[in-house]
PDBML (XML) file of the C-alpha atoms, coordinates in Angstrom:
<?xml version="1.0" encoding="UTF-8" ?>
<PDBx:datablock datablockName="MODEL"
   xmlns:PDBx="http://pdbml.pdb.org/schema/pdbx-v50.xsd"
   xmlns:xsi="http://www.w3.org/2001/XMLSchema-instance"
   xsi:schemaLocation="http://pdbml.pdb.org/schema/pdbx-v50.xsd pdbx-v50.xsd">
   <PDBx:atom_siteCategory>
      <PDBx:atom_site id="1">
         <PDBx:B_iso_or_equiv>0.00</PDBx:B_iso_or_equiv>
         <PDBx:Cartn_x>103.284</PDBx:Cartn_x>
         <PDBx:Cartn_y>75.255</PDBx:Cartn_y>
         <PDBx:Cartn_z>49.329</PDBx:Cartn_z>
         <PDBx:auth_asym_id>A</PDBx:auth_asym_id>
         <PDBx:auth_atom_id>CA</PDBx:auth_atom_id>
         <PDBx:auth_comp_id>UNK</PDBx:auth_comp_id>
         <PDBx:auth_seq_id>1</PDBx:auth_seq_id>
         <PDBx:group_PDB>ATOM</PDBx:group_PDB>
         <PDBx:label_alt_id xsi:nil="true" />
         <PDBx:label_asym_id>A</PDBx:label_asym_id>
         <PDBx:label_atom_id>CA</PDBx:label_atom_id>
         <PDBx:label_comp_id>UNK</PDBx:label_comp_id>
         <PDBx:label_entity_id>1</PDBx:label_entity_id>
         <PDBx:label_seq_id>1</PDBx:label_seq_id>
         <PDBx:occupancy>1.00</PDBx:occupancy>
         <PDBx:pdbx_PDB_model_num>1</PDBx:pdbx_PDB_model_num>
         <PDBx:type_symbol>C</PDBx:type_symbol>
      </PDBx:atom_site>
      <PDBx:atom_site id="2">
         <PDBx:B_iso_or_equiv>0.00</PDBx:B_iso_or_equiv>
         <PDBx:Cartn_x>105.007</PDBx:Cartn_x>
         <PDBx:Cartn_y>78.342</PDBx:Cartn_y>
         <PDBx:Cartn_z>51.410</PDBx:Cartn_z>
         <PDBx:auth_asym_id>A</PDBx:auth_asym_id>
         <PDBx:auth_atom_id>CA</PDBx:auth_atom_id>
         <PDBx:auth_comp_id>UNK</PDBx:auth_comp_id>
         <PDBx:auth_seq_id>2</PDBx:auth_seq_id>
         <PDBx:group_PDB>ATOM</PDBx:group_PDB>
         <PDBx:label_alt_id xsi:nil="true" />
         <PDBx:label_asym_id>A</PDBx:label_asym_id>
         <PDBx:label_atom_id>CA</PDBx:label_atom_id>
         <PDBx:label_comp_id>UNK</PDBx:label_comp_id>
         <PDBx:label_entity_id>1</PDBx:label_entity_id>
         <PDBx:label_seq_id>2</PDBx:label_seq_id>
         <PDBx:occupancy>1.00</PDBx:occupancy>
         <PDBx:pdbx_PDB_model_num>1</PDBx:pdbx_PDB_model_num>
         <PDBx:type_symbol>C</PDBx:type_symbol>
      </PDBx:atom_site>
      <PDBx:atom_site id="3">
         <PDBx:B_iso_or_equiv>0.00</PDBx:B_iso_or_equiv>
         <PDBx:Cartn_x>103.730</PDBx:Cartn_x>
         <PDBx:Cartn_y>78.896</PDBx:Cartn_y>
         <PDBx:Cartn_z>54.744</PDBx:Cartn_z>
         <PDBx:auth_asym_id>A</PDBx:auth_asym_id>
         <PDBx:auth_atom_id>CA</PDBx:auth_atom_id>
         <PDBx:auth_comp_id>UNK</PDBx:auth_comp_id>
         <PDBx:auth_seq_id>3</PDBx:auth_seq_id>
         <PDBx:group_PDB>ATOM</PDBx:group_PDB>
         <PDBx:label_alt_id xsi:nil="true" />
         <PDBx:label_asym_id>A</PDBx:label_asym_id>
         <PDBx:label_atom_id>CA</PDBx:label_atom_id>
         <PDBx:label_comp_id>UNK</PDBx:label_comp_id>
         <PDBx:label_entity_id>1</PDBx:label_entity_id>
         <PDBx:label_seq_id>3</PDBx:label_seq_id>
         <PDBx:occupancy>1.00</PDBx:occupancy>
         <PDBx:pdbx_PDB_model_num>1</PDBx:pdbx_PDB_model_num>
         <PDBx:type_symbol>C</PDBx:type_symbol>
      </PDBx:atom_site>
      <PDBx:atom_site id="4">
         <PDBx:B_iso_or_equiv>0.00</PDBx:B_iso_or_equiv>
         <PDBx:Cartn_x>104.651</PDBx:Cartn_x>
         <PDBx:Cartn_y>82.456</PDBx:Cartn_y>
         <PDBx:Cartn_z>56.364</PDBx:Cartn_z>
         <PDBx:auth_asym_id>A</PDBx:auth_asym_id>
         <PDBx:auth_atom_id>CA</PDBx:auth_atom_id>
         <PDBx:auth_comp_id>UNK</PDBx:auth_comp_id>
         <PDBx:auth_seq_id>4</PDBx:auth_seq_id>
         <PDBx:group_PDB>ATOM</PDBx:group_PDB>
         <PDBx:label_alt_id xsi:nil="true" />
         <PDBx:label_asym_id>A</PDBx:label_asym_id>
         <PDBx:label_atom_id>CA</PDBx:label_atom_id>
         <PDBx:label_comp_id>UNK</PDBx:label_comp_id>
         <PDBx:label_entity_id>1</PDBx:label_entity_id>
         <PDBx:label_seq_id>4</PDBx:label_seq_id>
         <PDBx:occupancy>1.00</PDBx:occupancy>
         <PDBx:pdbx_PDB_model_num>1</PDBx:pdbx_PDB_model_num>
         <PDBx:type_symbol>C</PDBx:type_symbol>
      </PDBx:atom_site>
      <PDBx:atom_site id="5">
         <PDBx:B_iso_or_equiv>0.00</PDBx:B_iso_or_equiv>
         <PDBx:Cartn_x>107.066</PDBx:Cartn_x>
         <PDBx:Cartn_y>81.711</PDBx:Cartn_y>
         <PDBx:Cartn_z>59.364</PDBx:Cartn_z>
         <PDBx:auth_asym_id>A</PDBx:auth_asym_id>
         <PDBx:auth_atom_id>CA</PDBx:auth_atom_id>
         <PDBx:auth_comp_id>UNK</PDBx:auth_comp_id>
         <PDBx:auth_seq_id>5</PDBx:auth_seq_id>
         <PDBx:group_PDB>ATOM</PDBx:group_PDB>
         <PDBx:label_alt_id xsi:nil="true" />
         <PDBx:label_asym_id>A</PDBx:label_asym_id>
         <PDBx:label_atom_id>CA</PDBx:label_atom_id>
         <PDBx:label_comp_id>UNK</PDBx:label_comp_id>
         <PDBx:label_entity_id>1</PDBx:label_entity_id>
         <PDBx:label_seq_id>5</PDBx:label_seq_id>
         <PDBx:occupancy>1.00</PDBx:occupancy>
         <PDBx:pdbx_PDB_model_num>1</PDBx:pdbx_PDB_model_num>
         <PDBx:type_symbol>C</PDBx:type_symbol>
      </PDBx:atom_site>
      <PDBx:atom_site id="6">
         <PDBx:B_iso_or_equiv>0.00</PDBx:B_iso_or_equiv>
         <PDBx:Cartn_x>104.734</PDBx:Cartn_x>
         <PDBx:Cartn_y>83.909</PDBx:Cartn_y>
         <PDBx:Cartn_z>61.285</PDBx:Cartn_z>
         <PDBx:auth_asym_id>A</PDBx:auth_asym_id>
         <PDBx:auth_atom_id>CA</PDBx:auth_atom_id>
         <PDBx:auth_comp_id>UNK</PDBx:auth_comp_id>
         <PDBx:auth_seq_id>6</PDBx:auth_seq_id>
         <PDBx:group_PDB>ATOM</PDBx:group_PDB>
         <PDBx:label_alt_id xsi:nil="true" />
         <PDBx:label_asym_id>A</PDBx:label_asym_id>
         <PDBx:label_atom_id>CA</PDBx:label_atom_id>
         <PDBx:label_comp_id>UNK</PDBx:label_comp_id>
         <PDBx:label_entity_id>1</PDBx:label_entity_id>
         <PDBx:label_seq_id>6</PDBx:label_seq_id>
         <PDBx:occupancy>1.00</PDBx:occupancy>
         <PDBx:pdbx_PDB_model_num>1</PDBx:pdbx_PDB_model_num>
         <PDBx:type_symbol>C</PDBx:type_symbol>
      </PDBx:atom_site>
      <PDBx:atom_site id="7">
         <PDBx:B_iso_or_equiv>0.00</PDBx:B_iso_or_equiv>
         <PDBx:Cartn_x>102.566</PDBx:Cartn_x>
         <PDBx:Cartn_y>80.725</PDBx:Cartn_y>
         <PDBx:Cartn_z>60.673</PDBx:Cartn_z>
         <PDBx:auth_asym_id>A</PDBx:auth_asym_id>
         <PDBx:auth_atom_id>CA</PDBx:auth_atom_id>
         <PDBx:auth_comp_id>UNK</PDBx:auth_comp_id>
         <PDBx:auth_seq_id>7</PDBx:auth_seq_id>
         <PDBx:group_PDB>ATOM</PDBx:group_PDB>
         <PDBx:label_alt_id xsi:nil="true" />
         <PDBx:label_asym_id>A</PDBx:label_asym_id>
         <PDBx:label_atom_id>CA</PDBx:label_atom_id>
         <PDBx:label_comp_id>UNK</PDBx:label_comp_id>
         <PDBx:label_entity_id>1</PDBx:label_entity_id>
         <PDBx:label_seq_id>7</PDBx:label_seq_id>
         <PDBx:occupancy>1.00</PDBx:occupancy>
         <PDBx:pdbx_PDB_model_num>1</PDBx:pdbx_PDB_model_num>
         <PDBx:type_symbol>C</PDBx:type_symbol>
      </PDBx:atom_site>
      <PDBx:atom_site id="8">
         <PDBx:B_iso_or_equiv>0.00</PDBx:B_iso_or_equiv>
         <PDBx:Cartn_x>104.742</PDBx:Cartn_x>
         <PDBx:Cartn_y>77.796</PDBx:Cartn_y>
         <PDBx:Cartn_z>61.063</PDBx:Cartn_z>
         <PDBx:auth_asym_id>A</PDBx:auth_asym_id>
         <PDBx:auth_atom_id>CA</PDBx:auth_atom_id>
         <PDBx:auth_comp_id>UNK</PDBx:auth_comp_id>
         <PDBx:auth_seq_id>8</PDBx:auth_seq_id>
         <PDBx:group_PDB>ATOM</PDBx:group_PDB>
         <PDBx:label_alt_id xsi:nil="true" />
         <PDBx:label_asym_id>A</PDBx:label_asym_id>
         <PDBx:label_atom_id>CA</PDBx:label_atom_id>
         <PDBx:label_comp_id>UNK</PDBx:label_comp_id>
         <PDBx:label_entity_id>1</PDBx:label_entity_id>
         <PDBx:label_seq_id>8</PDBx:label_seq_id>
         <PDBx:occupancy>1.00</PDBx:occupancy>
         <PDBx:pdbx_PDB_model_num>1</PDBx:pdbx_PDB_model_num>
         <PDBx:type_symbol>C</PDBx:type_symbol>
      </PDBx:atom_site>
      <PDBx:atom_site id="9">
         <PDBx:B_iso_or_equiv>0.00</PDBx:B_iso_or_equiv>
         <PDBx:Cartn_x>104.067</PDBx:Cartn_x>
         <PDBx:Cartn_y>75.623</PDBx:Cartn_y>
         <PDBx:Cartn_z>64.521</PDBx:Cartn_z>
         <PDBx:auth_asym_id>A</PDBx:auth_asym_id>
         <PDBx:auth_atom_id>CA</PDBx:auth_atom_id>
         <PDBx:auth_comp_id>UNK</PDBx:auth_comp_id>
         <PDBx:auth_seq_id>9</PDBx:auth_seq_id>
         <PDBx:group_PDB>ATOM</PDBx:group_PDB>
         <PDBx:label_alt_id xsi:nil="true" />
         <PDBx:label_asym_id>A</PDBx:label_asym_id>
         <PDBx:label_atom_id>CA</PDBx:label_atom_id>
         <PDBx:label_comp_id>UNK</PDBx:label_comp_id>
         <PDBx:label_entity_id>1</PDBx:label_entity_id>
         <PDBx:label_seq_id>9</PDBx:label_seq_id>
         <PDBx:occupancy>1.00</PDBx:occupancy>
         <PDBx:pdbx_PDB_model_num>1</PDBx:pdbx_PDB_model_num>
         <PDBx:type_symbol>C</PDBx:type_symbol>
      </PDBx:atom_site>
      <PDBx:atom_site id="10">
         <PDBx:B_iso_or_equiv>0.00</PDBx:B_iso_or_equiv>
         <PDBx:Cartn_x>107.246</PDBx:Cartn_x>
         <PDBx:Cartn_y>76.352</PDBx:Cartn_y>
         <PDBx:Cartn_z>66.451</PDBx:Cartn_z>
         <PDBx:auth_asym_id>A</PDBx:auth_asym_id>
         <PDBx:auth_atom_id>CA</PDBx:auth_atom_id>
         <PDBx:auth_comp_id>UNK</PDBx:auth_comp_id>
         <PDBx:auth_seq_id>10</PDBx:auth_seq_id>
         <PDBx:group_PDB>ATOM</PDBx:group_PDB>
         <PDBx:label_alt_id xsi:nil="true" />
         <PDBx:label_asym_id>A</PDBx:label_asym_id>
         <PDBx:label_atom_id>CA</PDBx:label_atom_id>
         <PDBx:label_comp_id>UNK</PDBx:label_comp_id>
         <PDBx:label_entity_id>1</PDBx:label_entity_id>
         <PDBx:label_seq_id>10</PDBx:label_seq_id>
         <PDBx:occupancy>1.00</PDBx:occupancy>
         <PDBx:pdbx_PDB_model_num>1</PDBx:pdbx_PDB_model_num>
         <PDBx:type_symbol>C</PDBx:type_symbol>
      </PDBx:atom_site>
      <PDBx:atom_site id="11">
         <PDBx:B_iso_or_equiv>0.00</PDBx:B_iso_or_equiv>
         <PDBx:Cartn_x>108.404</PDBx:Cartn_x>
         <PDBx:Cartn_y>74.394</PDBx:Cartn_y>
         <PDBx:Cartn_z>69.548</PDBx:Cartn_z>
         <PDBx:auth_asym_id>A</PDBx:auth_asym_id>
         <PDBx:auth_atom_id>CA</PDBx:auth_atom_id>
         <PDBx:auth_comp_id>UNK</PDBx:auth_comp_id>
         <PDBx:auth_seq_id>11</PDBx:auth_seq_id>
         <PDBx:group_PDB>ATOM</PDBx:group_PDB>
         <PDBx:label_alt_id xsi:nil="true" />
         <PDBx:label_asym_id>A</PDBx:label_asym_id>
         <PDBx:label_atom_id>CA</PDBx:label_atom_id>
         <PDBx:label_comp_id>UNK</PDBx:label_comp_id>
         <PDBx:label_entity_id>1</PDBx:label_entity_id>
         <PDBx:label_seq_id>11</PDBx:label_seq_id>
         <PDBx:occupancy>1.00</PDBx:occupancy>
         <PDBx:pdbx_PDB_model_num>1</PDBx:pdbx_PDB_model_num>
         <PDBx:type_symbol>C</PDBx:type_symbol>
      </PDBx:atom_site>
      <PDBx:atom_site id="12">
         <PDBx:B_iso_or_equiv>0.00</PDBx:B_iso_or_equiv>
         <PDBx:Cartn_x>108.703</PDBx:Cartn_x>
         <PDBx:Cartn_y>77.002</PDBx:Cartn_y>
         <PDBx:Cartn_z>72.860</PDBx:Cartn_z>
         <PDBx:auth_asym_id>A</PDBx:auth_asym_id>
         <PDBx:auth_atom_id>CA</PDBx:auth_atom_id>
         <PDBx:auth_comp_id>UNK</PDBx:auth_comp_id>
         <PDBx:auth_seq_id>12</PDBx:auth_seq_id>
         <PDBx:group_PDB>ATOM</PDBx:group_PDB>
         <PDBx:label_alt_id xsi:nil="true" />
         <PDBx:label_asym_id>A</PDBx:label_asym_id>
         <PDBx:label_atom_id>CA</PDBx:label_atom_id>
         <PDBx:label_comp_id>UNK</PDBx:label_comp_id>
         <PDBx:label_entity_id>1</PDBx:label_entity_id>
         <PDBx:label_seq_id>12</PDBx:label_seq_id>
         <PDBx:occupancy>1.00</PDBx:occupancy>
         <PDBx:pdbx_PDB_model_num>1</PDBx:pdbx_PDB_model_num>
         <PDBx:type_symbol>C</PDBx:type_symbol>
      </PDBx:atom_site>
      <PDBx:atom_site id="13">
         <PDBx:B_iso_or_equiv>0.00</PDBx:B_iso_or_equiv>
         <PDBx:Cartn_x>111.731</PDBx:Cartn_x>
         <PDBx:Cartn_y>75.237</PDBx:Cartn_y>
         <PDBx:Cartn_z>73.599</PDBx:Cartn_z>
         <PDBx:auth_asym_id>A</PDBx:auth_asym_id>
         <PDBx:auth_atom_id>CA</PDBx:auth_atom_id>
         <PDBx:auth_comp_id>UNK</PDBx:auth_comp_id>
         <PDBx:auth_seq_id>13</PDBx:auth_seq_id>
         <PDBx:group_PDB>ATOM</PDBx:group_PDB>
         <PDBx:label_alt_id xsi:nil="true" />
         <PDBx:label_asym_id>A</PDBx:label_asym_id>
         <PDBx:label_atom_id>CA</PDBx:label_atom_id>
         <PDBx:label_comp_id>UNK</PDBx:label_comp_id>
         <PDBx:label_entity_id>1</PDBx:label_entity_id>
         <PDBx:label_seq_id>13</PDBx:label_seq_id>
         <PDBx:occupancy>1.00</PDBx:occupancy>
         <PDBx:pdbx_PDB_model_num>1</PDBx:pdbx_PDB_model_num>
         <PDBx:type_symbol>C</PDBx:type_symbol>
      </PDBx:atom_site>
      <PDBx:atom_site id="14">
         <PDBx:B_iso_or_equiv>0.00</PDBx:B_iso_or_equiv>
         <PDBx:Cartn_x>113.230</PDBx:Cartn_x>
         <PDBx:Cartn_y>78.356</PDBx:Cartn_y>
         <PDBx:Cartn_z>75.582</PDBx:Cartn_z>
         <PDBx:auth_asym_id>A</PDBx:auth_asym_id>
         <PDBx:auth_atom_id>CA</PDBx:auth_atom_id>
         <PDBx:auth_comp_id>UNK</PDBx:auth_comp_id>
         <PDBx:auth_seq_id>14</PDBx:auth_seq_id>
         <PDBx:group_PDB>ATOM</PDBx:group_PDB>
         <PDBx:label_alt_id xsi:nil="true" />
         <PDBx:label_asym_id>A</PDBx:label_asym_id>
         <PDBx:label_atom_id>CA</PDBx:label_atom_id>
         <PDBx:label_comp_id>UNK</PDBx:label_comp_id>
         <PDBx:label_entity_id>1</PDBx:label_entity_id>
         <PDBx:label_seq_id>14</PDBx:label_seq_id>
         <PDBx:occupancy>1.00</PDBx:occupancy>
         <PDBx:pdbx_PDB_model_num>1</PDBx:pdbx_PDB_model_num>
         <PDBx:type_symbol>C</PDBx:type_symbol>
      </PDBx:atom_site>
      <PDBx:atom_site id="15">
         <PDBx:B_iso_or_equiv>0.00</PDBx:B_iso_or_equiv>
         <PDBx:Cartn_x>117.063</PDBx:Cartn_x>
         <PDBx:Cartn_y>77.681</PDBx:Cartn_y>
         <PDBx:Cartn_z>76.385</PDBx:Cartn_z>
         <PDBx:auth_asym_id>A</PDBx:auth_asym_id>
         <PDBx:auth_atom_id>CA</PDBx:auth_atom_id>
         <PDBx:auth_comp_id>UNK</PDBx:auth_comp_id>
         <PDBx:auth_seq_id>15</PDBx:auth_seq_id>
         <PDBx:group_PDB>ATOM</PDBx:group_PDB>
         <PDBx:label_alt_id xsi:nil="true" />
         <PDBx:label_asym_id>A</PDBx:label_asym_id>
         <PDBx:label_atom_id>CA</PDBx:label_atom_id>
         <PDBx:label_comp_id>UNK</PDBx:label_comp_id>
         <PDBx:label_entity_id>1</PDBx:label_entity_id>
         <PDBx:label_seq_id>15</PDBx:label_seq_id>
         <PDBx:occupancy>1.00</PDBx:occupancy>
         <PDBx:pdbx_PDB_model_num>1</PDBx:pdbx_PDB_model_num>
         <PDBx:type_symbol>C</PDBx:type_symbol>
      </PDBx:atom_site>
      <PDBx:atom_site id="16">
         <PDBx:B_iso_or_equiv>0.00</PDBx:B_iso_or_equiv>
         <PDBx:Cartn_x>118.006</PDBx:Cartn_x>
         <PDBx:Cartn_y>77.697</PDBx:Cartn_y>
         <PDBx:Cartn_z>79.854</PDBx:Cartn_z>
         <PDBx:auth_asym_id>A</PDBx:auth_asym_id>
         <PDBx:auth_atom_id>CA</PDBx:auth_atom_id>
         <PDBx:auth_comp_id>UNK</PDBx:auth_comp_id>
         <PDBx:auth_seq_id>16</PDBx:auth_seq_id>
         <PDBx:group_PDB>ATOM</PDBx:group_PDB>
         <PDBx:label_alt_id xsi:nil="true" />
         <PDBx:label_asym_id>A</PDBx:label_asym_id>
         <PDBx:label_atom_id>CA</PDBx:label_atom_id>
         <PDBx:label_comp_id>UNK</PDBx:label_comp_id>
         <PDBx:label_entity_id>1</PDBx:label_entity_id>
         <PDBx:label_seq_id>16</PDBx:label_seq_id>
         <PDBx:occupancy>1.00</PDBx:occupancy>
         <PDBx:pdbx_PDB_model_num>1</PDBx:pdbx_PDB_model_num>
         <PDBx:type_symbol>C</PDBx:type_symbol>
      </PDBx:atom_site>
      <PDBx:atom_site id="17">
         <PDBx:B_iso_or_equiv>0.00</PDBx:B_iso_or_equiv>
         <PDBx:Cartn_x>120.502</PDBx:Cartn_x>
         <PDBx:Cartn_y>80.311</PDBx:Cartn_y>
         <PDBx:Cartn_z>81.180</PDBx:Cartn_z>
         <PDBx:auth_asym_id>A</PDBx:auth_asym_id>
         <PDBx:auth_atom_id>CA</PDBx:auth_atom_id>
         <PDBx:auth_comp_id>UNK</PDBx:auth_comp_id>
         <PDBx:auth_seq_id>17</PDBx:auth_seq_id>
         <PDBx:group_PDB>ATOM</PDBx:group_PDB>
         <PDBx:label_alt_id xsi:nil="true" />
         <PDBx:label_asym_id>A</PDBx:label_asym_id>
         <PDBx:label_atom_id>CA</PDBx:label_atom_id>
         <PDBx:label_comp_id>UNK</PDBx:label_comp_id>
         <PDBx:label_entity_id>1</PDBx:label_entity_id>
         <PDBx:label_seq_id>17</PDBx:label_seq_id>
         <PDBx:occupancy>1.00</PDBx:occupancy>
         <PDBx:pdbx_PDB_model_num>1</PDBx:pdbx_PDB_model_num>
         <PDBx:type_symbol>C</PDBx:type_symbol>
      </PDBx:atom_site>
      <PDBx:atom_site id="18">
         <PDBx:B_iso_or_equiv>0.00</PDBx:B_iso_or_equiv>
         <PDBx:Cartn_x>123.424</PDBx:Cartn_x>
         <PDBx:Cartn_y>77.697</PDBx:Cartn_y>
         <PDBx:Cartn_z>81.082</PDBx:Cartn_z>
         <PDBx:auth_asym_id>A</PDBx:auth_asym_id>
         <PDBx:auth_atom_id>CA</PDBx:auth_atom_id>
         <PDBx:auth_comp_id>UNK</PDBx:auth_comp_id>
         <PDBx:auth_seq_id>18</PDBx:auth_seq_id>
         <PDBx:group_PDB>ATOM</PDBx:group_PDB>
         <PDBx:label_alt_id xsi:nil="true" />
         <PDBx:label_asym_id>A</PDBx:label_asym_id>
         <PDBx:label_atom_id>CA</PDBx:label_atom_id>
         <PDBx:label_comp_id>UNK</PDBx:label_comp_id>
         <PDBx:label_entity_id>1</PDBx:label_entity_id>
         <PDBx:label_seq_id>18</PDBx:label_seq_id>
         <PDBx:occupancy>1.00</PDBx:occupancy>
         <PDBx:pdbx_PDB_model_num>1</PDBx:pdbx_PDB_model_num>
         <PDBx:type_symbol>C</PDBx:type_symbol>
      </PDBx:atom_site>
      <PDBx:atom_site id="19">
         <PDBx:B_iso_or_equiv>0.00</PDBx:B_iso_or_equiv>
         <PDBx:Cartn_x>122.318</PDBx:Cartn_x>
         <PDBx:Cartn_y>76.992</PDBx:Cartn_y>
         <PDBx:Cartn_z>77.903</PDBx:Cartn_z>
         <PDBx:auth_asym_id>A</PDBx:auth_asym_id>
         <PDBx:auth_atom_id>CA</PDBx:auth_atom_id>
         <PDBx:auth_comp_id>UNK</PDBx:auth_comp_id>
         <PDBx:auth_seq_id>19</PDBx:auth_seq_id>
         <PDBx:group_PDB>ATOM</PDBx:group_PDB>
         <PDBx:label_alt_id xsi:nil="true" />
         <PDBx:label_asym_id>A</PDBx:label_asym_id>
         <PDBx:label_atom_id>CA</PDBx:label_atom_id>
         <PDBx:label_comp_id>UNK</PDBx:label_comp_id>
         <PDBx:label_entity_id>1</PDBx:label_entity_id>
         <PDBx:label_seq_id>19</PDBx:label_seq_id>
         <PDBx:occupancy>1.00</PDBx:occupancy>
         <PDBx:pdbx_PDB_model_num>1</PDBx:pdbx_PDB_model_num>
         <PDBx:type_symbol>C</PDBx:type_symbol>
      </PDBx:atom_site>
      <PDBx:atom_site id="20">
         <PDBx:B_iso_or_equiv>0.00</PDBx:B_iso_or_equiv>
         <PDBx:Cartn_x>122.639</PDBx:Cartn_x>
         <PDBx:Cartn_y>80.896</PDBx:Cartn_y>
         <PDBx:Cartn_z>76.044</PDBx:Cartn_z>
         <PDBx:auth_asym_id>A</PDBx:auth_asym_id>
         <PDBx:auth_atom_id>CA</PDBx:auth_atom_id>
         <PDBx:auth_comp_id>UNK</PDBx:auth_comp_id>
         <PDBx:auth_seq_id>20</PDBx:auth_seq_id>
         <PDBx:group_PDB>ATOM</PDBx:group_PDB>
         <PDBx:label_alt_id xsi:nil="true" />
         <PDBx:label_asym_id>A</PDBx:label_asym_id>
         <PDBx:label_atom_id>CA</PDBx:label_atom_id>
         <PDBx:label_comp_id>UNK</PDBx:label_comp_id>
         <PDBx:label_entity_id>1</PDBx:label_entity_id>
         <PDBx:label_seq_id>20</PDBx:label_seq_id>
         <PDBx:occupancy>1.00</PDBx:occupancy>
         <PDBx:pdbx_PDB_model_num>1</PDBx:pdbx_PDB_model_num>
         <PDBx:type_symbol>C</PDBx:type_symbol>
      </PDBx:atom_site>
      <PDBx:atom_site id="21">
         <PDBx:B_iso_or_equiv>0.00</PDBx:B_iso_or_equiv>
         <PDBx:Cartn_x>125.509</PDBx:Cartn_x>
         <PDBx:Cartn_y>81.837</PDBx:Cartn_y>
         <PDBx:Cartn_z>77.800</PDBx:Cartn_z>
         <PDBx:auth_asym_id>A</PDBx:auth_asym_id>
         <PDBx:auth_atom_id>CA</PDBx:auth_atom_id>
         <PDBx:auth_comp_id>UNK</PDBx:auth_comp_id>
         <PDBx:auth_seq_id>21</PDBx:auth_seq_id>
         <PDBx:group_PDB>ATOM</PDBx:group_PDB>
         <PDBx:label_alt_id xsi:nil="true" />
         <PDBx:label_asym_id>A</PDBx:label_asym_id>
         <PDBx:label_atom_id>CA</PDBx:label_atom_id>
         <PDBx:label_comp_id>UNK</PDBx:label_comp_id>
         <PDBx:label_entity_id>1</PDBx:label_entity_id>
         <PDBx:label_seq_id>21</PDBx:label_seq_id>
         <PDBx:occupancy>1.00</PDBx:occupancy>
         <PDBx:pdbx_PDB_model_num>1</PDBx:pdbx_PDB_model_num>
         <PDBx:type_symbol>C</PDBx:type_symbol>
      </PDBx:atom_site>
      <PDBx:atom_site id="22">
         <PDBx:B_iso_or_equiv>0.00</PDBx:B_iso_or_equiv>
         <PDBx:Cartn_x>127.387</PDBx:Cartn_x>
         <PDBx:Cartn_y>78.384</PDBx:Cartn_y>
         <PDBx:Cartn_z>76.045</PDBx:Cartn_z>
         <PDBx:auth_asym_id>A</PDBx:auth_asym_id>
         <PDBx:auth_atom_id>CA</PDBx:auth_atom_id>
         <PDBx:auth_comp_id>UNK</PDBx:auth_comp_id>
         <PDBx:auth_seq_id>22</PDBx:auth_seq_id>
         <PDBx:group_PDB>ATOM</PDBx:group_PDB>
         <PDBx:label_alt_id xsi:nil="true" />
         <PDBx:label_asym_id>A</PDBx:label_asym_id>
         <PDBx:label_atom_id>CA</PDBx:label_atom_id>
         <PDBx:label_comp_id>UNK</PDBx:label_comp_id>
         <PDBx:label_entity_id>1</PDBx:label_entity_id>
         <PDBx:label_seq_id>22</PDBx:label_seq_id>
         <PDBx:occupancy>1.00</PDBx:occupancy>
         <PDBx:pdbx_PDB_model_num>1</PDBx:pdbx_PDB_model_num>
         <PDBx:type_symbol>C</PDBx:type_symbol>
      </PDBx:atom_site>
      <PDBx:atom_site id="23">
         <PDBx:B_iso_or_equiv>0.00</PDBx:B_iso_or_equiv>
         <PDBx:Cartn_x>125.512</PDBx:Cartn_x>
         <PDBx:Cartn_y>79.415</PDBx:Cartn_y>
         <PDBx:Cartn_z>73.109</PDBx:Cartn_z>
         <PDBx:auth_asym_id>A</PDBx:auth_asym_id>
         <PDBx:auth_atom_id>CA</PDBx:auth_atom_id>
         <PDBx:auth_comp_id>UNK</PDBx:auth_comp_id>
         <PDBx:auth_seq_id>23</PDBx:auth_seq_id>
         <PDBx:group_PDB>ATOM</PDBx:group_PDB>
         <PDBx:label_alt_id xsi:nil="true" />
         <PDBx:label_asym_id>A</PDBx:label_asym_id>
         <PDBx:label_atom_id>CA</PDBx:label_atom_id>
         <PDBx:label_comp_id>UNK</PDBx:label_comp_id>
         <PDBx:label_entity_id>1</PDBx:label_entity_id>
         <PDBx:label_seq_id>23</PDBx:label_seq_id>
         <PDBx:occupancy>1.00</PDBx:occupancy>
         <PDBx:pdbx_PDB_model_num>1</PDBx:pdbx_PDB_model_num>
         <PDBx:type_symbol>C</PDBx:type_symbol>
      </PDBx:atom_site>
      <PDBx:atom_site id="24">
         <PDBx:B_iso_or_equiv>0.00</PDBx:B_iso_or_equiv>
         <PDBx:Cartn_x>127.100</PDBx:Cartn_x>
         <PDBx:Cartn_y>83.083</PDBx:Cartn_y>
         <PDBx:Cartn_z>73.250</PDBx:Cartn_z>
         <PDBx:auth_asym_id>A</PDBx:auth_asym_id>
         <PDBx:auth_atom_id>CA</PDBx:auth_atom_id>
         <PDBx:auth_comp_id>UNK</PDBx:auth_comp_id>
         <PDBx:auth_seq_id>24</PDBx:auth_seq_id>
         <PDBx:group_PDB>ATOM</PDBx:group_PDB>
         <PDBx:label_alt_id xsi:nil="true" />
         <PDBx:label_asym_id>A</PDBx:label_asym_id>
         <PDBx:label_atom_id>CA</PDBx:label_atom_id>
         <PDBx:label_comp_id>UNK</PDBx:label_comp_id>
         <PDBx:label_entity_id>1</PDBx:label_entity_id>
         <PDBx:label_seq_id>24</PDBx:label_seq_id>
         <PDBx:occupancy>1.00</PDBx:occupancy>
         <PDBx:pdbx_PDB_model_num>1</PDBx:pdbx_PDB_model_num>
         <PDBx:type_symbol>C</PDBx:type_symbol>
      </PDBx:atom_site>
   </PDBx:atom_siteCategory>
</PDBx:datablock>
């Protein structure tokens, strides 16, 4: 039942600027 992540549906969700620099 693996599926390669390469494969995997993945949401494009990008984080804003604000939103990487609270991350980092």
């Amino acid at each position: 039942s693996h599926v390669p992540l390469e494969e995997l549906p993945i949401a494009q969700d990008e984080l804003s600027q604000d939103e990487r620099l609270v991350l980092q």
